[in-house]
N, C-alpha and C. Protein backbone atom coordinates (compact mmCIF):
# COMPACT_ATOMS: atom_id res chain seq x y z
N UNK A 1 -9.54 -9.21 -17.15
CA UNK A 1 -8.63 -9.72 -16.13
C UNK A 1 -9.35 -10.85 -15.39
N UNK A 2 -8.58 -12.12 -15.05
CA UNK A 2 -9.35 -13.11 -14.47
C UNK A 2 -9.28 -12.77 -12.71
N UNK A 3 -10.22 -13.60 -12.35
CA UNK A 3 -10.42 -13.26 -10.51
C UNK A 3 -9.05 -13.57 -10.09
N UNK A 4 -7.93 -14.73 -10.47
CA UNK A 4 -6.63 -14.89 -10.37
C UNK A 4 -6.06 -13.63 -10.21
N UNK A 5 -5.88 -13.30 -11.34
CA UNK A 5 -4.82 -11.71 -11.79
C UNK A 5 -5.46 -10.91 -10.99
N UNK A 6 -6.45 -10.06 -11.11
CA UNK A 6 -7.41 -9.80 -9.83
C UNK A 6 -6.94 -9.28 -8.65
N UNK A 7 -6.89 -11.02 -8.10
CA UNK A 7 -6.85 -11.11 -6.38
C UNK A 7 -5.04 -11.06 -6.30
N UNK A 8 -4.22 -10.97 -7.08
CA UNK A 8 -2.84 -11.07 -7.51
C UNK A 8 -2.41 -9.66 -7.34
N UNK A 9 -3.36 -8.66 -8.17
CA UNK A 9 -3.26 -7.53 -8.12
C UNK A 9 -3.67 -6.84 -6.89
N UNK A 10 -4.74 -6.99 -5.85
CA UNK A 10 -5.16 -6.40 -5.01
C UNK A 10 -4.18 -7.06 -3.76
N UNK A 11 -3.65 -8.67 -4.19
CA UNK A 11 -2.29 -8.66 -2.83
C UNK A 11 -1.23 -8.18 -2.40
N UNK A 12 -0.78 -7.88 -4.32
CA UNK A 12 0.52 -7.00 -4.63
C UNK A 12 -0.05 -5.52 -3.75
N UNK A 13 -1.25 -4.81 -3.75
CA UNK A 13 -1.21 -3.64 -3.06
C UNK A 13 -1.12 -3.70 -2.10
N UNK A 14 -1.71 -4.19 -1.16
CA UNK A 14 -2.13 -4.24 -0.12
C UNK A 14 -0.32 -4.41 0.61
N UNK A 15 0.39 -5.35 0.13
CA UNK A 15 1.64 -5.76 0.87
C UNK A 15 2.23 -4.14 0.54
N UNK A 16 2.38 -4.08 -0.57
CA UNK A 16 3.27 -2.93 -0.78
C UNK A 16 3.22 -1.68 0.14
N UNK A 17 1.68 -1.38 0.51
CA UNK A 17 1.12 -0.62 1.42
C UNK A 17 2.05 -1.39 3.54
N UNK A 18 1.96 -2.38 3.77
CA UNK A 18 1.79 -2.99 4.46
C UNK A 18 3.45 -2.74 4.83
N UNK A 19 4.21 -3.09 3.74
CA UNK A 19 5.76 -2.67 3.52
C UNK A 19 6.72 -1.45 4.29
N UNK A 20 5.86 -0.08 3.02
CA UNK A 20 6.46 0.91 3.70
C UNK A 20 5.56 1.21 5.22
N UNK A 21 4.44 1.00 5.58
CA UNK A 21 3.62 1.06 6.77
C UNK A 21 4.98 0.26 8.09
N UNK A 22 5.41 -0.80 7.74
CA UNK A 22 6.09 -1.28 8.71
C UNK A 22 7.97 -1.08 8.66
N UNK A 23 7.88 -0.48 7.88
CA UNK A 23 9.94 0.30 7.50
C UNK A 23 9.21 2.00 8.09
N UNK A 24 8.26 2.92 7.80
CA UNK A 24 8.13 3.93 8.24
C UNK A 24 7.99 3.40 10.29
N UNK A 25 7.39 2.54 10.59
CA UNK A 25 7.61 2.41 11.93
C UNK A 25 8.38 2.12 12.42
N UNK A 26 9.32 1.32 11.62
CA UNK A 26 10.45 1.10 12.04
C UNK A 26 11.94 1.72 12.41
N UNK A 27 11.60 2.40 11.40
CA UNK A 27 12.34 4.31 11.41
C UNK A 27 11.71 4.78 12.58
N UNK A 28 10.73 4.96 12.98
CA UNK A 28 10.46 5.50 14.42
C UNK A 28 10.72 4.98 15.56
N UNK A 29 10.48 3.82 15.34
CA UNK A 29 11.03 2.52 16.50
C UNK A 29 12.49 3.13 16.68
N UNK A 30 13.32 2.91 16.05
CA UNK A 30 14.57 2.84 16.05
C UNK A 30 15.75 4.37 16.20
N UNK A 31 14.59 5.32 16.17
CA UNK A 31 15.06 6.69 16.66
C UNK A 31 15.47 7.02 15.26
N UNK A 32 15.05 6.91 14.09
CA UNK A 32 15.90 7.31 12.65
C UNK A 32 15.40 8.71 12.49
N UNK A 33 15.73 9.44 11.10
CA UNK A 33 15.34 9.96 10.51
C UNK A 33 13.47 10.72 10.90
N UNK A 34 13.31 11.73 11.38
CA UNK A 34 12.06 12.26 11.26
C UNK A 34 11.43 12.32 9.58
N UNK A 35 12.87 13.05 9.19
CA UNK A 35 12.26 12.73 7.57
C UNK A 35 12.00 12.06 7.01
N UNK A 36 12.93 10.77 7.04
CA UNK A 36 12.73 10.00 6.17
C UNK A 36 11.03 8.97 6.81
N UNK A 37 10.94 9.25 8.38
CA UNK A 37 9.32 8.70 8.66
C UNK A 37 8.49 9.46 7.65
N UNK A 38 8.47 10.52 7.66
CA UNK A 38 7.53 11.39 6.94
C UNK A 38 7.40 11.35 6.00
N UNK A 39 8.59 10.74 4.98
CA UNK A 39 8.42 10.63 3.27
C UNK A 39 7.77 9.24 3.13
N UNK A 40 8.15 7.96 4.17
CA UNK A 40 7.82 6.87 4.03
C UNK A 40 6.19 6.57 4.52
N UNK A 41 5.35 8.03 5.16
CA UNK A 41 4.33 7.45 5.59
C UNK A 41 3.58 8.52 4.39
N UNK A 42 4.06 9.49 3.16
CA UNK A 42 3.26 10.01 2.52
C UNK A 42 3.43 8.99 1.53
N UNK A 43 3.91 7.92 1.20
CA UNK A 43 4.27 7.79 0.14
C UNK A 43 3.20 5.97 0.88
N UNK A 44 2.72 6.23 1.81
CA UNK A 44 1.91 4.78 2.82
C UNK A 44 0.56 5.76 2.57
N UNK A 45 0.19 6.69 2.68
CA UNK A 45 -0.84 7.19 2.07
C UNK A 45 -1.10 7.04 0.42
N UNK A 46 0.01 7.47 -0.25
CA UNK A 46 -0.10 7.27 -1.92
C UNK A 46 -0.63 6.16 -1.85
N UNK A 47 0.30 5.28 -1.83
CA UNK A 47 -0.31 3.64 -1.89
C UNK A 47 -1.19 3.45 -1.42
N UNK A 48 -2.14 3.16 -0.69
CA UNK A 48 -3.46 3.19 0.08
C UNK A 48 -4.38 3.79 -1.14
N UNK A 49 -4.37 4.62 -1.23
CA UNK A 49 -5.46 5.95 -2.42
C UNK A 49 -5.01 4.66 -3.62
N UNK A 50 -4.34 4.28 -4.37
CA UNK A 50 -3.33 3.16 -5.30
C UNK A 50 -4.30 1.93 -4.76
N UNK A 51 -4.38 1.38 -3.67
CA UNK A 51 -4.76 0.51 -3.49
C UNK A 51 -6.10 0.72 -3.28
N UNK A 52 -6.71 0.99 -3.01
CA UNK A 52 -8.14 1.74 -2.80
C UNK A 52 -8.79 1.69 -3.79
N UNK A 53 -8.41 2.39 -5.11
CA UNK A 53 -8.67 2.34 -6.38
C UNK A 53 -8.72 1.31 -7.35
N UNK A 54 -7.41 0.39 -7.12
CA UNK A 54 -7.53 -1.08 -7.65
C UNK A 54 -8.81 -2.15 -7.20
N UNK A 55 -8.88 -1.86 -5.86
CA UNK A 55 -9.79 -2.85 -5.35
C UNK A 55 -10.94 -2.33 -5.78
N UNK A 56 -11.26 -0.77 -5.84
CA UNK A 56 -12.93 -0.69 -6.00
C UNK A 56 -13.02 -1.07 -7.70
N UNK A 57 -11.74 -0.68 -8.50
CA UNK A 57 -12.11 -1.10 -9.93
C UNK A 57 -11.78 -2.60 -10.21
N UNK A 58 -11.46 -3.80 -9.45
CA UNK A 58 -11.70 -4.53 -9.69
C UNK A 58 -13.22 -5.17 -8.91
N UNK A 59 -13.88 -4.59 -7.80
CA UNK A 59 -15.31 -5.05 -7.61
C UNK A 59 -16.01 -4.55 -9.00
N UNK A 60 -15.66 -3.06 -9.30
CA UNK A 60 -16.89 -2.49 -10.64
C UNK A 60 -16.33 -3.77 -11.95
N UNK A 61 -15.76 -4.25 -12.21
CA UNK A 61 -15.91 -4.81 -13.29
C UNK A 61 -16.37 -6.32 -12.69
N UNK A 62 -16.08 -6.52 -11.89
CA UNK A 62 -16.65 -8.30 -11.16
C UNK A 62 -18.38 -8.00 -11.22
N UNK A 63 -18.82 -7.15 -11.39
CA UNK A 63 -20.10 -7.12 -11.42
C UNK A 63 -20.77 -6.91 -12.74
């Protein structure tokens, strides 16, 4: 994978993370759903652990 695709891949996480992080607050902001905060901030943890993993396996192969 080039440092392009890479840094492509670790932006795509990071937003995606960044996404449901700011629709789960926004559900709280806005008095919504308790549940649906709660599915949208386990699923802001998944991604994170998802993103976490991409980034450390793209440092182990950059080296």
């Amino acid at each position: 994978m080039s440092y392009v695709g890479a840094n492509i891949t670790i932006l795509i996480a990071i937003c995606a993370v960044a996404v449901v992080l700011f629709l789960g607050l926004f559900n709280m902001m806005r008095g919504g759903s308790p549940n649906l905060s709660q599915t949208l901030m386990r699923w802001r943890v998944g991604l994170q652990f998802v993103a976490v993993v991409i980034i450390m396996a793209v440092l182990w192969f950059r080296t």
